[in-house]
PDB file of N, CA and C in Angstrom:
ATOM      1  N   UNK A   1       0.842  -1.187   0.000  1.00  0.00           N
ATOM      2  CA  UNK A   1       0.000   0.000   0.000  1.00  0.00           C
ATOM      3  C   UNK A   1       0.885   1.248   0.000  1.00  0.00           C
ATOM      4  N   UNK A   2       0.756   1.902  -1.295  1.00  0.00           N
ATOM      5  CA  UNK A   2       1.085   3.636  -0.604  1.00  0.00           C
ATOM      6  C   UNK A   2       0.789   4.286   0.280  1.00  0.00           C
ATOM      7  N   UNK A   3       2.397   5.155   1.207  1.00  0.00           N
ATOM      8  CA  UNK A   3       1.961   6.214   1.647  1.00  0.00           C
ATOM      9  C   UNK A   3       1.549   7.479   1.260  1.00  0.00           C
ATOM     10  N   UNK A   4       1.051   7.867   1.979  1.00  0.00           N
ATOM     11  CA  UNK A   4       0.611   9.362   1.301  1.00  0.00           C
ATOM     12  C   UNK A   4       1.198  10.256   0.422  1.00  0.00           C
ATOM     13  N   UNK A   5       2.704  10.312   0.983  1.00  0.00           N
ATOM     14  CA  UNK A   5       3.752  10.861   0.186  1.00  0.00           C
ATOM     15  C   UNK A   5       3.627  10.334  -0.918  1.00  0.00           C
ATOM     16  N   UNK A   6       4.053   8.857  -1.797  1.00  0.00           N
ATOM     17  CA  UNK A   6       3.690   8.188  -2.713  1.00  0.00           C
ATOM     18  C   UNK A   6       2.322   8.709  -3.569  1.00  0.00           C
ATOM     19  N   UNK A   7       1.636   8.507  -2.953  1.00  0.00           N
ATOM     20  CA  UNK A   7       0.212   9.185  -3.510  1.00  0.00           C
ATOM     21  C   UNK A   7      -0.128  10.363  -4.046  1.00  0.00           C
ATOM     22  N   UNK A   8       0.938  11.956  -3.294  1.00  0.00           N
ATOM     23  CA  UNK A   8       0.961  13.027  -3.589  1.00  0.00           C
ATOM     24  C   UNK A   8       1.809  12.277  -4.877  1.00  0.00           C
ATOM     25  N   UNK A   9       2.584  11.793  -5.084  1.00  0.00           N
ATOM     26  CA  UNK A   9       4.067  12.431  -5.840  1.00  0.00           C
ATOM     27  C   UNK A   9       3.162  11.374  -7.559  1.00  0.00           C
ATOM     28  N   UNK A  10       2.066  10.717  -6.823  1.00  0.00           N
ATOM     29  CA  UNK A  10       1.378  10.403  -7.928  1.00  0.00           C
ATOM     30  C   UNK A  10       0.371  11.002  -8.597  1.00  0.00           C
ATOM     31  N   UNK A  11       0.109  11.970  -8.289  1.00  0.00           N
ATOM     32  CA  UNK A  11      -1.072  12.407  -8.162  1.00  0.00           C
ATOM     33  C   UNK A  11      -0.702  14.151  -9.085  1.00  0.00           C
ATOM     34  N   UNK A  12       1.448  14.369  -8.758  1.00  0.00           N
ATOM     35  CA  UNK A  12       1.321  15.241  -9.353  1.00  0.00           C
ATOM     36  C   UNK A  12       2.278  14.377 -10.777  1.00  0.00           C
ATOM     37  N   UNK A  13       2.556  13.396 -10.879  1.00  0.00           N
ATOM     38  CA  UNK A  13       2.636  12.425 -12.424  1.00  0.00           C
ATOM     39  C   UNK A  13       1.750  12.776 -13.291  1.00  0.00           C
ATOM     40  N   UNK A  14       0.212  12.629 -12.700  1.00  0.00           N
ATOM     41  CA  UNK A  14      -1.094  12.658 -13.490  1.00  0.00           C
ATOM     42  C   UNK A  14      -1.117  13.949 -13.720  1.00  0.00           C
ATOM     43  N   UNK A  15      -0.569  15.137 -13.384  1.00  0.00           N
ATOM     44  CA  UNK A  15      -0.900  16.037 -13.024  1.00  0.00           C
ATOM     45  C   UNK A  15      -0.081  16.888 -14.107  1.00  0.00           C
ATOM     46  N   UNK A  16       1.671  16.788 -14.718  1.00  0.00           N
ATOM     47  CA  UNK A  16       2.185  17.117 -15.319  1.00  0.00           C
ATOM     48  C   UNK A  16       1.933  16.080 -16.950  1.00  0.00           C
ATOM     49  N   UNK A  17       1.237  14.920 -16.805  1.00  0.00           N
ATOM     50  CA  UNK A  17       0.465  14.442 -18.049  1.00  0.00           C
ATOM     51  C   UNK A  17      -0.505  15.855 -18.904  1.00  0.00           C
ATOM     52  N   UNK A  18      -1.755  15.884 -17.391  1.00  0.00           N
ATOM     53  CA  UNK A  18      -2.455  16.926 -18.299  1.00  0.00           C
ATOM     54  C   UNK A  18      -2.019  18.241 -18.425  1.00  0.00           C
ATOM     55  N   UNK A  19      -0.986  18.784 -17.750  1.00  0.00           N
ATOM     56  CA  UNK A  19      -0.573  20.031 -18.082  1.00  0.00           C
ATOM     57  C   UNK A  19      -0.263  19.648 -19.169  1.00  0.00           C
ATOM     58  N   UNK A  20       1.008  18.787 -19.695  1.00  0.00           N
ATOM     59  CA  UNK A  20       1.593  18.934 -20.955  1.00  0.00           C
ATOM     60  C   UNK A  20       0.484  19.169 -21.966  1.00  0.00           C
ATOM     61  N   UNK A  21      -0.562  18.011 -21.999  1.00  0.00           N
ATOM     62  CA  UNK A  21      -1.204  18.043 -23.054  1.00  0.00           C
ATOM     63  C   UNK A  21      -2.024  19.408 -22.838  1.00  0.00           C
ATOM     64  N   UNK A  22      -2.302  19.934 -21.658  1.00  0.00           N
ATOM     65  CA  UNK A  22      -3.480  21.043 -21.917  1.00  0.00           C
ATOM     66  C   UNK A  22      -3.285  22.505 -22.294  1.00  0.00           C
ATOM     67  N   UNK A  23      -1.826  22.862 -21.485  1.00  0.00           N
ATOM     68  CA  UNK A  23      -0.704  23.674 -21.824  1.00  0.00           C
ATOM     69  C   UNK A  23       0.250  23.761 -23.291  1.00  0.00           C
ATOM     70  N   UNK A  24       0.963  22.687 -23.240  1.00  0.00           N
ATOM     71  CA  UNK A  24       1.755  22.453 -24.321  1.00  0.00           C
ATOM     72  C   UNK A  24       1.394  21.569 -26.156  1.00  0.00           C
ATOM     73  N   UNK A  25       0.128  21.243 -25.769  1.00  0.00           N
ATOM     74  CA  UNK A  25      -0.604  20.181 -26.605  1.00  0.00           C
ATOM     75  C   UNK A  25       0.761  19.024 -26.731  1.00  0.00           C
ATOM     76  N   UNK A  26       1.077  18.790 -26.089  1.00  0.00           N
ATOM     77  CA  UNK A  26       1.704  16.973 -26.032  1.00  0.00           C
ATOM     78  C   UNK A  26       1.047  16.073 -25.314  1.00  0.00           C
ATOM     79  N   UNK A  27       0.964  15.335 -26.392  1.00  0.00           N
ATOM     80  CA  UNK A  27      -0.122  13.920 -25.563  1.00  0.00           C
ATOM     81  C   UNK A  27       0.825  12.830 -25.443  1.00  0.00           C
ATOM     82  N   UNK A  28       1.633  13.064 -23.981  1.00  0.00           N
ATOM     83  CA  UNK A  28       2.350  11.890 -23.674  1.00  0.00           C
ATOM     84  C   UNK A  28       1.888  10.590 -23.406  1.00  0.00           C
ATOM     85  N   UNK A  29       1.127   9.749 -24.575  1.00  0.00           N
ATOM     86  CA  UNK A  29       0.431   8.414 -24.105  1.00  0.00           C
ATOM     87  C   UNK A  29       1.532   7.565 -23.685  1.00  0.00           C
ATOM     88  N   UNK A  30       2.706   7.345 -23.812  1.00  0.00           N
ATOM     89  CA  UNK A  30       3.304   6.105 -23.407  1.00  0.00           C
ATOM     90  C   UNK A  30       3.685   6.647 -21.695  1.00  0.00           C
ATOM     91  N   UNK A  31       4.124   8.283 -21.441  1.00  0.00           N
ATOM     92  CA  UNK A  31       4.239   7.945 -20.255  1.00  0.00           C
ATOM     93  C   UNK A  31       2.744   8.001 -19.320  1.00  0.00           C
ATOM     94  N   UNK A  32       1.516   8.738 -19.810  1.00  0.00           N
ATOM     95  CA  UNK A  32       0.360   8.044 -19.863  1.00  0.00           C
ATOM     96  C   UNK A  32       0.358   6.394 -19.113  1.00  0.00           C
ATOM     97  N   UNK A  33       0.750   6.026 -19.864  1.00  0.00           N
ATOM     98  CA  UNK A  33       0.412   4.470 -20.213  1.00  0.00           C
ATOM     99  C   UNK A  33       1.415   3.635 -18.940  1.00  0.00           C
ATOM    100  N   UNK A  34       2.700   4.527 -18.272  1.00  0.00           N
ATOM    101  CA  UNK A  34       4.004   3.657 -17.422  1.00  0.00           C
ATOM    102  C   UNK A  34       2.640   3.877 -16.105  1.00  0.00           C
ATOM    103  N   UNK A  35       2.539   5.827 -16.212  1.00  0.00           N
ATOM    104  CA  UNK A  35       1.919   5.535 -14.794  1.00  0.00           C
ATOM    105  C   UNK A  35       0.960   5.041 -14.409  1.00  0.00           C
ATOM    106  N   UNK A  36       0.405   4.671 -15.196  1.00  0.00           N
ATOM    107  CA  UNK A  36      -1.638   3.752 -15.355  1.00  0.00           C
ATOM    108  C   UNK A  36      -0.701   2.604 -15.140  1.00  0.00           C
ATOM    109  N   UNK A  37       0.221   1.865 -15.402  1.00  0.00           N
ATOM    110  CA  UNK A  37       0.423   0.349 -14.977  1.00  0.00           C
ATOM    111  C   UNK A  37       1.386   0.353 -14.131  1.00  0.00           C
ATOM    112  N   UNK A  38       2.539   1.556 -13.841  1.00  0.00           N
ATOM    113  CA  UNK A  38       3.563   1.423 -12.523  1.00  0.00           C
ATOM    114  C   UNK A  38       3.216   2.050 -11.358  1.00  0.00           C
ATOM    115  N   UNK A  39       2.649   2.862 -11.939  1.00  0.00           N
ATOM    116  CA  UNK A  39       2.411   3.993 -10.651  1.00  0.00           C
ATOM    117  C   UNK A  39       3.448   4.977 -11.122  1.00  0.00           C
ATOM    118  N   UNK A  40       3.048   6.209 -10.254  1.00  0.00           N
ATOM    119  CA  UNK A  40       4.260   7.558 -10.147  1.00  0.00           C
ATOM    120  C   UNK A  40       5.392   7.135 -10.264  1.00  0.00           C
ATOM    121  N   UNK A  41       5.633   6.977  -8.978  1.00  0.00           N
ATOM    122  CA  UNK A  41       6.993   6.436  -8.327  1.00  0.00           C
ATOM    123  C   UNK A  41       7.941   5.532  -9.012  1.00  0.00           C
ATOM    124  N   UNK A  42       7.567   4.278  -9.570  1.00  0.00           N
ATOM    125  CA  UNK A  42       8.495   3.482 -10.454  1.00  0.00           C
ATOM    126  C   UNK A  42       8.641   4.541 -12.040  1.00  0.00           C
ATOM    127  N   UNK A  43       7.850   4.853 -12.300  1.00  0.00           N
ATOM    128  CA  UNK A  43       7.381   5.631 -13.612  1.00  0.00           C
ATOM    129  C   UNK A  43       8.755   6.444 -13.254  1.00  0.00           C
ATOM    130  N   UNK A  44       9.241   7.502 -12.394  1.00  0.00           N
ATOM    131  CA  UNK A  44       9.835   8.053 -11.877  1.00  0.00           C
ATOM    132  C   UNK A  44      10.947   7.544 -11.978  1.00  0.00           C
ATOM    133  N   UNK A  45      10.932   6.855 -11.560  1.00  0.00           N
ATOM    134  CA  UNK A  45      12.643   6.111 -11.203  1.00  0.00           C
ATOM    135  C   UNK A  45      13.260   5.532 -12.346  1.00  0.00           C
ATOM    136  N   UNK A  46      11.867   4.922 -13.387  1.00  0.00           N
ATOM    137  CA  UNK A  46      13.009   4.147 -14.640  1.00  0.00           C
ATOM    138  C   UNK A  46      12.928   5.343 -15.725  1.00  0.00           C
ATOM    139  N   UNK A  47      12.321   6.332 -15.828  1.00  0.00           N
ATOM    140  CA  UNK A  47      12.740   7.555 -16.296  1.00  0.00           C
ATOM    141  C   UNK A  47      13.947   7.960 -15.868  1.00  0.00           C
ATOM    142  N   UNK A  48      14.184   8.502 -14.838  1.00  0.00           N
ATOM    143  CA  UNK A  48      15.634   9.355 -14.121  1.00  0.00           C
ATOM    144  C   UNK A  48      16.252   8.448 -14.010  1.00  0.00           C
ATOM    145  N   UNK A  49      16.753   7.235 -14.162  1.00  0.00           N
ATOM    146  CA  UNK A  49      17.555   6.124 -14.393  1.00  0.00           C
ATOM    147  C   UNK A  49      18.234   5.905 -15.813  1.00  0.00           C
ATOM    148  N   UNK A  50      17.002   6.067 -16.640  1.00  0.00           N
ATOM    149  CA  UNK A  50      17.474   5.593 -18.349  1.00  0.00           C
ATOM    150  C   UNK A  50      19.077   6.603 -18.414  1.00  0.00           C
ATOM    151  N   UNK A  51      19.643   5.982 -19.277  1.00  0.00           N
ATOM    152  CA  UNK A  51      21.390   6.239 -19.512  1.00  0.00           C
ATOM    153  C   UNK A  51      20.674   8.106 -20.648  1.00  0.00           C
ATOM    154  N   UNK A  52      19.662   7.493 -21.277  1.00  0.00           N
ATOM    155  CA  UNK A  52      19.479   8.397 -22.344  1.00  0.00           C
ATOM    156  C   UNK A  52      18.540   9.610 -21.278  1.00  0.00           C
ATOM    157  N   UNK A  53      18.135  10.740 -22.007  1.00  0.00           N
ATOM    158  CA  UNK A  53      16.245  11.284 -21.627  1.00  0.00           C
ATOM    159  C   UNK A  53      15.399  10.325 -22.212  1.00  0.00           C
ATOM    160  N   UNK A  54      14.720  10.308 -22.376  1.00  0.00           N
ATOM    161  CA  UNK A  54      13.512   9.946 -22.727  1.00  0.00           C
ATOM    162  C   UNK A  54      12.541  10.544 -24.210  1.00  0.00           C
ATOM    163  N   UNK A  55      11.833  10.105 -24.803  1.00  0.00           N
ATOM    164  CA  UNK A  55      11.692  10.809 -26.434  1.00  0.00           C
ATOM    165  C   UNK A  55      10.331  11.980 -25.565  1.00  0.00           C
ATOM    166  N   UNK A  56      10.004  12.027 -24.515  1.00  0.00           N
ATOM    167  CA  UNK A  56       9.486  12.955 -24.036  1.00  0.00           C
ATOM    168  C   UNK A  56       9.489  13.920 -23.150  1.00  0.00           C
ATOM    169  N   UNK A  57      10.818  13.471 -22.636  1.00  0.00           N
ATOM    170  CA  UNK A  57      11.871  14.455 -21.856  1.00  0.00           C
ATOM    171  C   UNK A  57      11.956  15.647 -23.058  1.00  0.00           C
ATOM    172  N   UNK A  58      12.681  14.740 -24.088  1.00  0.00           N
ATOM    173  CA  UNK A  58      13.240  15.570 -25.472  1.00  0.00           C
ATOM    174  C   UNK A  58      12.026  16.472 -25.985  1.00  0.00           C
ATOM    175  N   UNK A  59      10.753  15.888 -26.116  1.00  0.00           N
ATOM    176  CA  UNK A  59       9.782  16.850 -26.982  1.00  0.00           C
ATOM    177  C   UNK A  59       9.565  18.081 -25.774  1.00  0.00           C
ATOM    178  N   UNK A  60       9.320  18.016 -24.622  1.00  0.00           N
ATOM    179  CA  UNK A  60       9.011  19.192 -23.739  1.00  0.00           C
ATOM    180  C   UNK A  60       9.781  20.294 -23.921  1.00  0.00           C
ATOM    181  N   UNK A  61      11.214  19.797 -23.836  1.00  0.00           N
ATOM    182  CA  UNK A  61      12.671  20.441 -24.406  1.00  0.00           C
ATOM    183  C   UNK A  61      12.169  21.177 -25.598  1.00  0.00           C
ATOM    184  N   UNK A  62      12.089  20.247 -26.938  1.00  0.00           N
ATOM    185  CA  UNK A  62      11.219  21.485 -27.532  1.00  0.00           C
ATOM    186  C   UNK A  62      10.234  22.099 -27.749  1.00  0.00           C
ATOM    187  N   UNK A  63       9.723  22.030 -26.844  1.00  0.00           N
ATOM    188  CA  UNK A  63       8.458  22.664 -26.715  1.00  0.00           C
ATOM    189  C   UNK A  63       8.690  24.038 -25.854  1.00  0.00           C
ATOM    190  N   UNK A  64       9.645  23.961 -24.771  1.00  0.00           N
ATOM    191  CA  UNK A  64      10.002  24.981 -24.287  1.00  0.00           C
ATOM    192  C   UNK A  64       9.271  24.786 -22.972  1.00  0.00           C
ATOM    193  N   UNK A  65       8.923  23.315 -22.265  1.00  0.00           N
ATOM    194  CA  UNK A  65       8.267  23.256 -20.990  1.00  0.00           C
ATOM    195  C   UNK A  65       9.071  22.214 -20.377  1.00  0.00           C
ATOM    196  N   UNK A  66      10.569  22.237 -20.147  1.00  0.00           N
ATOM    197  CA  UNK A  66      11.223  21.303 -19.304  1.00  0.00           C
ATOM    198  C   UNK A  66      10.488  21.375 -17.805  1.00  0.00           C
ATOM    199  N   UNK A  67       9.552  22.475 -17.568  1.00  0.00           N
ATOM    200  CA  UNK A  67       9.253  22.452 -16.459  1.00  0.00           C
ATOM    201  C   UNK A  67       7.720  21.593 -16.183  1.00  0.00           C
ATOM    202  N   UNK A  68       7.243  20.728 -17.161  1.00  0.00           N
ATOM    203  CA  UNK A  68       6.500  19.369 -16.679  1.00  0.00           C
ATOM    204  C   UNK A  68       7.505  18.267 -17.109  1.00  0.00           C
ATOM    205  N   UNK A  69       8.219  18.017 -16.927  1.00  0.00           N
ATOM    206  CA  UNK A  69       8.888  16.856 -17.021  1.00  0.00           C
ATOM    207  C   UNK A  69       9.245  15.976 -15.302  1.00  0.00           C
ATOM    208  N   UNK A  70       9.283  14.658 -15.257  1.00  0.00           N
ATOM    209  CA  UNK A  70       9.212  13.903 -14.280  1.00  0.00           C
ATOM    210  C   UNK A  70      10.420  15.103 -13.401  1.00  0.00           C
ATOM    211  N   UNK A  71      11.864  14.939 -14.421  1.00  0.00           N
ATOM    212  CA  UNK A  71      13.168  15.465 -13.066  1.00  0.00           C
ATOM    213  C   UNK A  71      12.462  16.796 -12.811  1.00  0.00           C
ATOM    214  N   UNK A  72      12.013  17.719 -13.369  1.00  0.00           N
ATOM    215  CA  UNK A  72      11.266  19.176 -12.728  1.00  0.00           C
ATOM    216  C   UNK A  72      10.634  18.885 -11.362  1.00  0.00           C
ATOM    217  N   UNK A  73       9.605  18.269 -11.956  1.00  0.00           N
ATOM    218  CA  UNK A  73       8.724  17.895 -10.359  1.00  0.00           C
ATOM    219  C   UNK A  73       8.787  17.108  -9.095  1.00  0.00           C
ATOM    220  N   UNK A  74      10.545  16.070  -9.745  1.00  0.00           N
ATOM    221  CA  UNK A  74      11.179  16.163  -7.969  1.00  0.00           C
ATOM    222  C   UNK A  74      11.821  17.036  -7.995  1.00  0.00           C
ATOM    223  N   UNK A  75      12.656  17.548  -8.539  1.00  0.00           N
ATOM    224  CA  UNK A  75      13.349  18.836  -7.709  1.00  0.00           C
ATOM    225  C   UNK A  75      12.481  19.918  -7.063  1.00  0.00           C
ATOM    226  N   UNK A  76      11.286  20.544  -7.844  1.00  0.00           N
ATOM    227  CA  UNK A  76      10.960  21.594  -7.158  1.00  0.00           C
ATOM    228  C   UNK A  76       9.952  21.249  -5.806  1.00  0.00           C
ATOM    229  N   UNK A  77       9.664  19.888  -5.536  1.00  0.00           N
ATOM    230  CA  UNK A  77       9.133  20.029  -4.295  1.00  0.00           C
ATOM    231  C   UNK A  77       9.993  19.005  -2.995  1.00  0.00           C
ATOM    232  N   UNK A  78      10.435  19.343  -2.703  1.00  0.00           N
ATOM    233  CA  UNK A  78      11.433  19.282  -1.867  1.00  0.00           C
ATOM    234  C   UNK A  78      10.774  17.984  -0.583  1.00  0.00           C
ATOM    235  N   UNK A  79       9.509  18.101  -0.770  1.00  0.00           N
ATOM    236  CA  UNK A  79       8.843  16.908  -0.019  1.00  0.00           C
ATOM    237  C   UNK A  79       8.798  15.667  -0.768  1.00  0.00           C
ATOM    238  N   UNK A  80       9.292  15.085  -1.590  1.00  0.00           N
ATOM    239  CA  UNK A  80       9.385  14.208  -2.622  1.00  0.00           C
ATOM    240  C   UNK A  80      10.512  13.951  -2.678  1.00  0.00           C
ATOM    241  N   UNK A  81      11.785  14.642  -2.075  1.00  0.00           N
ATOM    242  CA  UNK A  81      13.355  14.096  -2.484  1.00  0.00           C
ATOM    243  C   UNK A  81      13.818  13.446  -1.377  1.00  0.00           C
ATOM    244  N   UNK A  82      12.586  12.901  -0.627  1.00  0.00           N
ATOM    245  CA  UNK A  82      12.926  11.515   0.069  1.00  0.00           C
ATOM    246  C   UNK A  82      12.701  10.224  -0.438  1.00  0.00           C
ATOM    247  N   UNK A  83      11.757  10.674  -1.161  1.00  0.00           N
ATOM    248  CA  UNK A  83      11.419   9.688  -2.205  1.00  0.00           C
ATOM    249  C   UNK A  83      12.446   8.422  -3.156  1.00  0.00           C
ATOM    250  N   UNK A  84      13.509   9.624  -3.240  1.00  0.00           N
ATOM    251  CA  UNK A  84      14.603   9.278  -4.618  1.00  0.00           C
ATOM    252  C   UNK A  84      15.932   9.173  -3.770  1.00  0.00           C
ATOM    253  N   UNK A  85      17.059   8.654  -4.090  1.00  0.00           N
ATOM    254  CA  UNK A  85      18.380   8.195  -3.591  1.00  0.00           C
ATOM    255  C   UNK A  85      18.984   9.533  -4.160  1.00  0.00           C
ATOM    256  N   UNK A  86      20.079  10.279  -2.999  1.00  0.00           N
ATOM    257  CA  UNK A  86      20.875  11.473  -3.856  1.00  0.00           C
ATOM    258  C   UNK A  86      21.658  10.917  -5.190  1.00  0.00           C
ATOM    259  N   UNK A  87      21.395   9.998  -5.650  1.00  0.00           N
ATOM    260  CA  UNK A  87      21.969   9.541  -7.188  1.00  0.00           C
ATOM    261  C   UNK A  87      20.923  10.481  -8.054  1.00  0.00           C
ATOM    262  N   UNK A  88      19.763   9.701  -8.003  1.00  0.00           N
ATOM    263  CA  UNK A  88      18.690  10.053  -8.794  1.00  0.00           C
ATOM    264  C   UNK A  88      17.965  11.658  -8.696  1.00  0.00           C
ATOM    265  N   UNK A  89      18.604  12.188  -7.701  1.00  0.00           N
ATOM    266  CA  UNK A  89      18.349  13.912  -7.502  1.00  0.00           C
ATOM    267  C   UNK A  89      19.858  14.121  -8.455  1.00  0.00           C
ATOM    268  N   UNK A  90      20.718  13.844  -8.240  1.00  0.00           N
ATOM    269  CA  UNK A  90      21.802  14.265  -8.854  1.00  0.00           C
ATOM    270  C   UNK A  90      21.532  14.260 -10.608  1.00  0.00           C
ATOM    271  N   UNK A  91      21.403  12.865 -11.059  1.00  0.00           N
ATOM    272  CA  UNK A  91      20.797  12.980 -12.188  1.00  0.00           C
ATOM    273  C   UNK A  91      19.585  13.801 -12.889  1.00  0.00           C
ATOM    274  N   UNK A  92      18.726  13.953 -12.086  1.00  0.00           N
ATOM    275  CA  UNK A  92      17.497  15.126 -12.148  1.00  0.00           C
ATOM    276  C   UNK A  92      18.181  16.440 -12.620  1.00  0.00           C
ATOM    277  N   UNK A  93      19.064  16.874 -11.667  1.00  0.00           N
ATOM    278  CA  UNK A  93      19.620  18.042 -11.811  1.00  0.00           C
ATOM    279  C   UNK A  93      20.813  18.201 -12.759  1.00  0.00           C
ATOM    280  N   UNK A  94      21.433  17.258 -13.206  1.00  0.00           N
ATOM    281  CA  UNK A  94      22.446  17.549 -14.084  1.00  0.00           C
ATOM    282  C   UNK A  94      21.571  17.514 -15.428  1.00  0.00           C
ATOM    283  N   UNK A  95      20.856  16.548 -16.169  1.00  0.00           N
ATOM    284  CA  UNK A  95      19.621  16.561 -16.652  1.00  0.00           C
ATOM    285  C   UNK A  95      19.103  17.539 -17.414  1.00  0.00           C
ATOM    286  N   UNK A  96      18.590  17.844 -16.039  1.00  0.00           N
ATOM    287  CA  UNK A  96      17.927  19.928 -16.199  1.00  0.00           C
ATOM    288  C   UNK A  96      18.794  20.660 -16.383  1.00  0.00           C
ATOM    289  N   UNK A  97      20.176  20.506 -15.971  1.00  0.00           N
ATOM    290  CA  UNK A  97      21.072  21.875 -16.262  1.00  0.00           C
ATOM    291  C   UNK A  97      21.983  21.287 -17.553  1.00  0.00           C
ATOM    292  N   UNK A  98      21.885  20.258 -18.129  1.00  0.00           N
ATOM    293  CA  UNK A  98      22.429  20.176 -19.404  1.00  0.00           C
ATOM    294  C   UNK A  98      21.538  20.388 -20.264  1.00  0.00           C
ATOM    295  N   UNK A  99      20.112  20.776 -20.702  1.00  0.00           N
ATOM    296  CA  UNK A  99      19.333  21.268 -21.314  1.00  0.00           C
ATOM    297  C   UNK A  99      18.837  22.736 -21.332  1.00  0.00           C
ATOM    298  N   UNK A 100      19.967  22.931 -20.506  1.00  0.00           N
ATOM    299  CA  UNK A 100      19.351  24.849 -20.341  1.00  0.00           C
ATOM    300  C   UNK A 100      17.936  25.290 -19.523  1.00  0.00           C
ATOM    301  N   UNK A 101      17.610  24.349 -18.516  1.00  0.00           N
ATOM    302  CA  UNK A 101      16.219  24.305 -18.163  1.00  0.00           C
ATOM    303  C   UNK A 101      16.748  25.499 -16.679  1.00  0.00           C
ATOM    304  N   UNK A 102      16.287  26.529 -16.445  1.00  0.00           N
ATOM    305  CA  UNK A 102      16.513  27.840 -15.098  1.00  0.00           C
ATOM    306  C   UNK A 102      15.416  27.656 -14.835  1.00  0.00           C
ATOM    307  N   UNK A 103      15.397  27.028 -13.199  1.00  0.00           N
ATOM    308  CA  UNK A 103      14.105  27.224 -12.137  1.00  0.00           C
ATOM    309  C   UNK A 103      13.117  28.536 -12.160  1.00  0.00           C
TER     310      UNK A 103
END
């Protein structure tokens, strides 16, 4: 069972889905599709894990909204980076700052 924390940090997954698409018109169905069968949290982790970004890391990039992307929304809430191992914050943030992404 999730804790609550878990639940928030899922809740804002679903949450940077419909921004993209409602904001940015990107209809991320595949990551859509991780958190409907992993949940947030794993969704999370094998994202900020992959060696590469992701082909929707990359489209936000051009779109000019690195700021719905999974590494955005652990870094900026600071109640969630218990969540992740300082590896996977580290990667978040190098990530974001090799794409030119400013808080």
């Amino acid at each position: 069972m999730p804790n609550s924390l878990e639940v928030q940090f899922d809740e804002a997954m679903w949450d940077i889905y419909r921004r993209a698409r409602d904001e940015a018109g990107y209809t991320a169905t595949i990551f859509r599709d991780m958190v409907g069968r992993q949940g947030g949290l794993q969704t999370a982790r094998t994202l900020i894990n992959s060696k590469v970004p992701s082909d929707g890391y990359t489209r936000l990039w051009e779109l000019g909204r690195l700021d719905l992307t999974v590494e955005a929304i652990v870094l900026q809430s600071s109640n969630f980076h218990s969540l992740f191992t300082e590896q996977e914050l580290e990667i978040c943030e190098k990530r974001l700052r090799d794409y030119g992404y400013e808080d």
